[in-house]
C-alpha atoms as a PDB file:
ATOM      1  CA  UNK A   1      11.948 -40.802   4.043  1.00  0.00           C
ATOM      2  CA  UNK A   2      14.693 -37.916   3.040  1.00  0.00           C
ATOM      3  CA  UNK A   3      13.221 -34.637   3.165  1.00  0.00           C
ATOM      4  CA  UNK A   4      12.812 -33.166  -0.603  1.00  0.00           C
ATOM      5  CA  UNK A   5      15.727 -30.452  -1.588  1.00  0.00           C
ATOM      6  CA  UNK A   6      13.671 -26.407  -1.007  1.00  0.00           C
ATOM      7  CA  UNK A   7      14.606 -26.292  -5.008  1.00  0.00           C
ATOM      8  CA  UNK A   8      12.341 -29.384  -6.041  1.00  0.00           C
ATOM      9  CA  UNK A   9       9.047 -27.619  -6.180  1.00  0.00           C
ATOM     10  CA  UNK A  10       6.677 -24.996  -5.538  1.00  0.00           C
ATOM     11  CA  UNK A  11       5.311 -26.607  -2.251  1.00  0.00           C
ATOM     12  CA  UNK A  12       9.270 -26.840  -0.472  1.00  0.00           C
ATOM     13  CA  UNK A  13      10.031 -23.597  -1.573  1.00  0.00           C
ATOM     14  CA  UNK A  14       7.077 -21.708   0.118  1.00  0.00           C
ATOM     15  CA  UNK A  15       7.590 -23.400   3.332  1.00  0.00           C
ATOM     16  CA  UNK A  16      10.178 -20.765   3.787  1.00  0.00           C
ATOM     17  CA  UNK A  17       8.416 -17.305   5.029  1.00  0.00           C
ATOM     18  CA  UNK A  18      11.035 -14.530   3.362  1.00  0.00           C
ATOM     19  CA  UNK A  19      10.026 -16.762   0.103  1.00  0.00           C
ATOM     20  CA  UNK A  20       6.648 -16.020   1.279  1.00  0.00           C
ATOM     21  CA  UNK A  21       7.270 -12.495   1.549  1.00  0.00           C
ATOM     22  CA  UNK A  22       9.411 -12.055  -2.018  1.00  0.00           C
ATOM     23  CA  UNK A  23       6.177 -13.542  -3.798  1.00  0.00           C
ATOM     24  CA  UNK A  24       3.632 -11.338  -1.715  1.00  0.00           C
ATOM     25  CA  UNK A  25       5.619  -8.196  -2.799  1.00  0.00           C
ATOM     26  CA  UNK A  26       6.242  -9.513  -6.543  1.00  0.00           C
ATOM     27  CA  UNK A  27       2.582 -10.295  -6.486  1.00  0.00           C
ATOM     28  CA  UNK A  28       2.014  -6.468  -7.059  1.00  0.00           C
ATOM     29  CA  UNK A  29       4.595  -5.939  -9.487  1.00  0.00           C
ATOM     30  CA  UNK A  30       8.075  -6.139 -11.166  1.00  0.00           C
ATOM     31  CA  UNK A  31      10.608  -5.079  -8.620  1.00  0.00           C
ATOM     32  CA  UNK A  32      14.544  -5.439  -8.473  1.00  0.00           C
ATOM     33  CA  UNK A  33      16.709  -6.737  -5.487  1.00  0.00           C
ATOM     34  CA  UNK A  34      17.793  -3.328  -4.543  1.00  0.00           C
ATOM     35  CA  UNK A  35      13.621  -2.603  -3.955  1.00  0.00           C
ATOM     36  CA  UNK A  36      13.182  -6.072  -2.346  1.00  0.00           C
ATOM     37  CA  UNK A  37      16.016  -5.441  -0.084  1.00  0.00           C
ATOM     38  CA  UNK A  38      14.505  -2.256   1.137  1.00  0.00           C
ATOM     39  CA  UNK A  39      11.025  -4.080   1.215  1.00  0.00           C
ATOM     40  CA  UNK A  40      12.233  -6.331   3.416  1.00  0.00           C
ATOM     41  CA  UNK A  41      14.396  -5.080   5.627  1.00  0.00           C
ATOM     42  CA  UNK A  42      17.615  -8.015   5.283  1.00  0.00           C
ATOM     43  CA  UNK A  43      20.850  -8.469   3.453  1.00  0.00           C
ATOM     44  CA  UNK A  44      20.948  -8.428   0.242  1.00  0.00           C
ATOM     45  CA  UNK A  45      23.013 -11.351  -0.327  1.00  0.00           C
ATOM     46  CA  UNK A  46      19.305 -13.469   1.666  1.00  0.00           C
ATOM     47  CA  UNK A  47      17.116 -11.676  -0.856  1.00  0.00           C
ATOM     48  CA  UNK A  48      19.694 -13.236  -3.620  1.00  0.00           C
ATOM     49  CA  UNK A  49      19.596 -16.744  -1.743  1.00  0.00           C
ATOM     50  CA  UNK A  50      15.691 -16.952  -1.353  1.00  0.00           C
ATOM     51  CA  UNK A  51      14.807 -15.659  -5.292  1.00  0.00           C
ATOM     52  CA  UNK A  52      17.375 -18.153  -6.229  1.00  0.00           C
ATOM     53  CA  UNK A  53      15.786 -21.036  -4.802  1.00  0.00           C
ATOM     54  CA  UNK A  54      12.278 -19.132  -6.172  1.00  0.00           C
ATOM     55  CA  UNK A  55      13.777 -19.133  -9.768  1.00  0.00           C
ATOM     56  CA  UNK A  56      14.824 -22.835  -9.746  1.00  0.00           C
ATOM     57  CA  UNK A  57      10.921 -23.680  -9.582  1.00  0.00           C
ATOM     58  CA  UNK A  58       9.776 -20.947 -11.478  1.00  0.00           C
ATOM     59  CA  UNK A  59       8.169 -19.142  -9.049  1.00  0.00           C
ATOM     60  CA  UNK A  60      10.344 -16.233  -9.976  1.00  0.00           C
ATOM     61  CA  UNK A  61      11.224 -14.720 -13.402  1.00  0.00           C
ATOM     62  CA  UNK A  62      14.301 -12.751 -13.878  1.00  0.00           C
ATOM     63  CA  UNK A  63      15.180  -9.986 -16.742  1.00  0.00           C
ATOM     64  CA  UNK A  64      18.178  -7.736 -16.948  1.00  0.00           C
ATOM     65  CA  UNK A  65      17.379  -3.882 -17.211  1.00  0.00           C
ATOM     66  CA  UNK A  66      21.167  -1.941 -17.567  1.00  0.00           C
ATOM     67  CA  UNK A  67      22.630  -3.247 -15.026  1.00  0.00           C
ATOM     68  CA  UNK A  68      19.528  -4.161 -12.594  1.00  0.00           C
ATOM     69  CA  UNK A  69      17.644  -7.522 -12.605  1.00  0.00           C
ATOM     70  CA  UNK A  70      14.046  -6.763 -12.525  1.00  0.00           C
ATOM     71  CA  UNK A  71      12.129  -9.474 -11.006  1.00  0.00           C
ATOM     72  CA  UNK A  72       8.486 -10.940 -11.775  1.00  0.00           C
ATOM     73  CA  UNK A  73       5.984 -13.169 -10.056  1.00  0.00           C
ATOM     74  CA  UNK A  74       5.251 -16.248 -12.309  1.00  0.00           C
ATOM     75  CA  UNK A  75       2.211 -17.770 -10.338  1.00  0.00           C
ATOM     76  CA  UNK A  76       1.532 -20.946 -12.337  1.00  0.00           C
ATOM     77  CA  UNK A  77       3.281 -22.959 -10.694  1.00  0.00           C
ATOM     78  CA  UNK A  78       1.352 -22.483  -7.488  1.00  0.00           C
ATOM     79  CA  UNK A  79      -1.163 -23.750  -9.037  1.00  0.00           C
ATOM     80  CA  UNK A  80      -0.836 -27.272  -7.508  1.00  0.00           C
ATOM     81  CA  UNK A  81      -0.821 -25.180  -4.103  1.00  0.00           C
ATOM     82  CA  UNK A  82      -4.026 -23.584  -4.853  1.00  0.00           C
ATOM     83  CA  UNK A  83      -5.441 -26.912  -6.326  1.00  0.00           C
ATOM     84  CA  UNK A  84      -4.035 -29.081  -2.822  1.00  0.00           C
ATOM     85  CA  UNK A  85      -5.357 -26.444  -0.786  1.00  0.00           C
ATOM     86  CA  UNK A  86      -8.726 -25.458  -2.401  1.00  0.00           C
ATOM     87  CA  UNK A  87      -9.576 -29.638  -1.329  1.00  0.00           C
ATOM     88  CA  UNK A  88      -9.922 -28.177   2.408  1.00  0.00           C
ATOM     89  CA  UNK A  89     -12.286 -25.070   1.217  1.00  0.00           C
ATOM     90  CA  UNK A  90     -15.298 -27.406   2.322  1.00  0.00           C
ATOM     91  CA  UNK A  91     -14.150 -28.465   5.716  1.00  0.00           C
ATOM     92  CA  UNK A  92     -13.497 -24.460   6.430  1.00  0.00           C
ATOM     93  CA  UNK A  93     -16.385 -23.404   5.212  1.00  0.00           C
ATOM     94  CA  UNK A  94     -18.437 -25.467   7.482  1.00  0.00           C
ATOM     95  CA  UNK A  95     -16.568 -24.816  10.179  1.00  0.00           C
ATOM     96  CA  UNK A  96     -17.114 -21.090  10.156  1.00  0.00           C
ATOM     97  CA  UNK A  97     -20.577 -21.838   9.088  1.00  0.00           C
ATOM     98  CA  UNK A  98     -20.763 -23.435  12.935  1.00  0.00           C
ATOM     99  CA  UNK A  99     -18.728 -20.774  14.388  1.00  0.00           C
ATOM    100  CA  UNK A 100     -21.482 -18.421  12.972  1.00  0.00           C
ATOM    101  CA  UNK A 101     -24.012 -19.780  14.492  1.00  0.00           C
ATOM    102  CA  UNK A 102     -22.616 -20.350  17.799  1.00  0.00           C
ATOM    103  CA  UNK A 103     -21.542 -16.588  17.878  1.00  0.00           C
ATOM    104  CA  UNK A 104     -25.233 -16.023  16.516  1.00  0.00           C
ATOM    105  CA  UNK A 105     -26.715 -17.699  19.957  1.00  0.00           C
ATOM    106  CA  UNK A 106     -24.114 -16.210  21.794  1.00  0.00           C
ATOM    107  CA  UNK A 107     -25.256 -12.375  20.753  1.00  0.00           C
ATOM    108  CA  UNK A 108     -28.860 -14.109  20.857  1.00  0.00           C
ATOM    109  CA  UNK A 109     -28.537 -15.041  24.477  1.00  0.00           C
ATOM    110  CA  UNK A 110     -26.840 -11.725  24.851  1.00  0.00           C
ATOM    111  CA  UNK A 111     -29.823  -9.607  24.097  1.00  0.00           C
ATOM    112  CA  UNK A 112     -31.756 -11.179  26.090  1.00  0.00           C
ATOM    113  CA  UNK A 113     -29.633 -11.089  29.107  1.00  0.00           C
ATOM    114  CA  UNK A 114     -29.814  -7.513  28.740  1.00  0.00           C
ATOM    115  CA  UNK A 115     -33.062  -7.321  28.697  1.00  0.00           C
ATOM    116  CA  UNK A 116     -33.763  -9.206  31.864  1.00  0.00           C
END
């Protein structure tokens, strides 16, 4: 089966980690390229690239300011993310409920090996 285009959906488009990283740092606000550029330390014409592939699935919003483009998170479409991943929230919770308690018998058996 063909791999599905990065521009189909929410789920493709993440895969990519300076996608990632453009929706982390529009997470805490409105920023333009210029500040996303200096955020992230590449080319500006890859920060154009990445938050047009972000745009195509609405990840990203766009607005013009003068002559700036002033970016914005639109997080609703991770919402089948959150939803597909939120599933597994059982199985990790269990499993750090065991990890607790083998560190607990761990620190147990600790103590009293220092107090032989």
């Amino acid at each position: 089966m063909a791999r599905a285009a990065t521009t189909t959906d929410a789920f493709n488009a993440v895969a990519e980690p300076r996608r990632r990283q453009i929706l982390d740092l529009l997470a805490a606000g409105e920023r333009s390229v210029t500040d996303l550029v200096a955020a992230m330390g590449v080319v500006q014409p890859l920060v154009s690239k990445h938050l047009r592939v972000l745009r195509e699935v609405g990840l990203v919003e766009v607005r013009e300011e003068g002559r700036q483009r002033m970016y914005r998170l639109n997080g609703a479409p991770l919402k089948p993310i959150y939803d597909w991943v939120r599933a597994y929230e059982d199985t990790w919770n269990r499993r750090f409920d065991l990890m607790d308690a083998v560190l607990e018998d761990l620190k147990e058996q600790e103590d009293v090996d220092d107090h032989d």
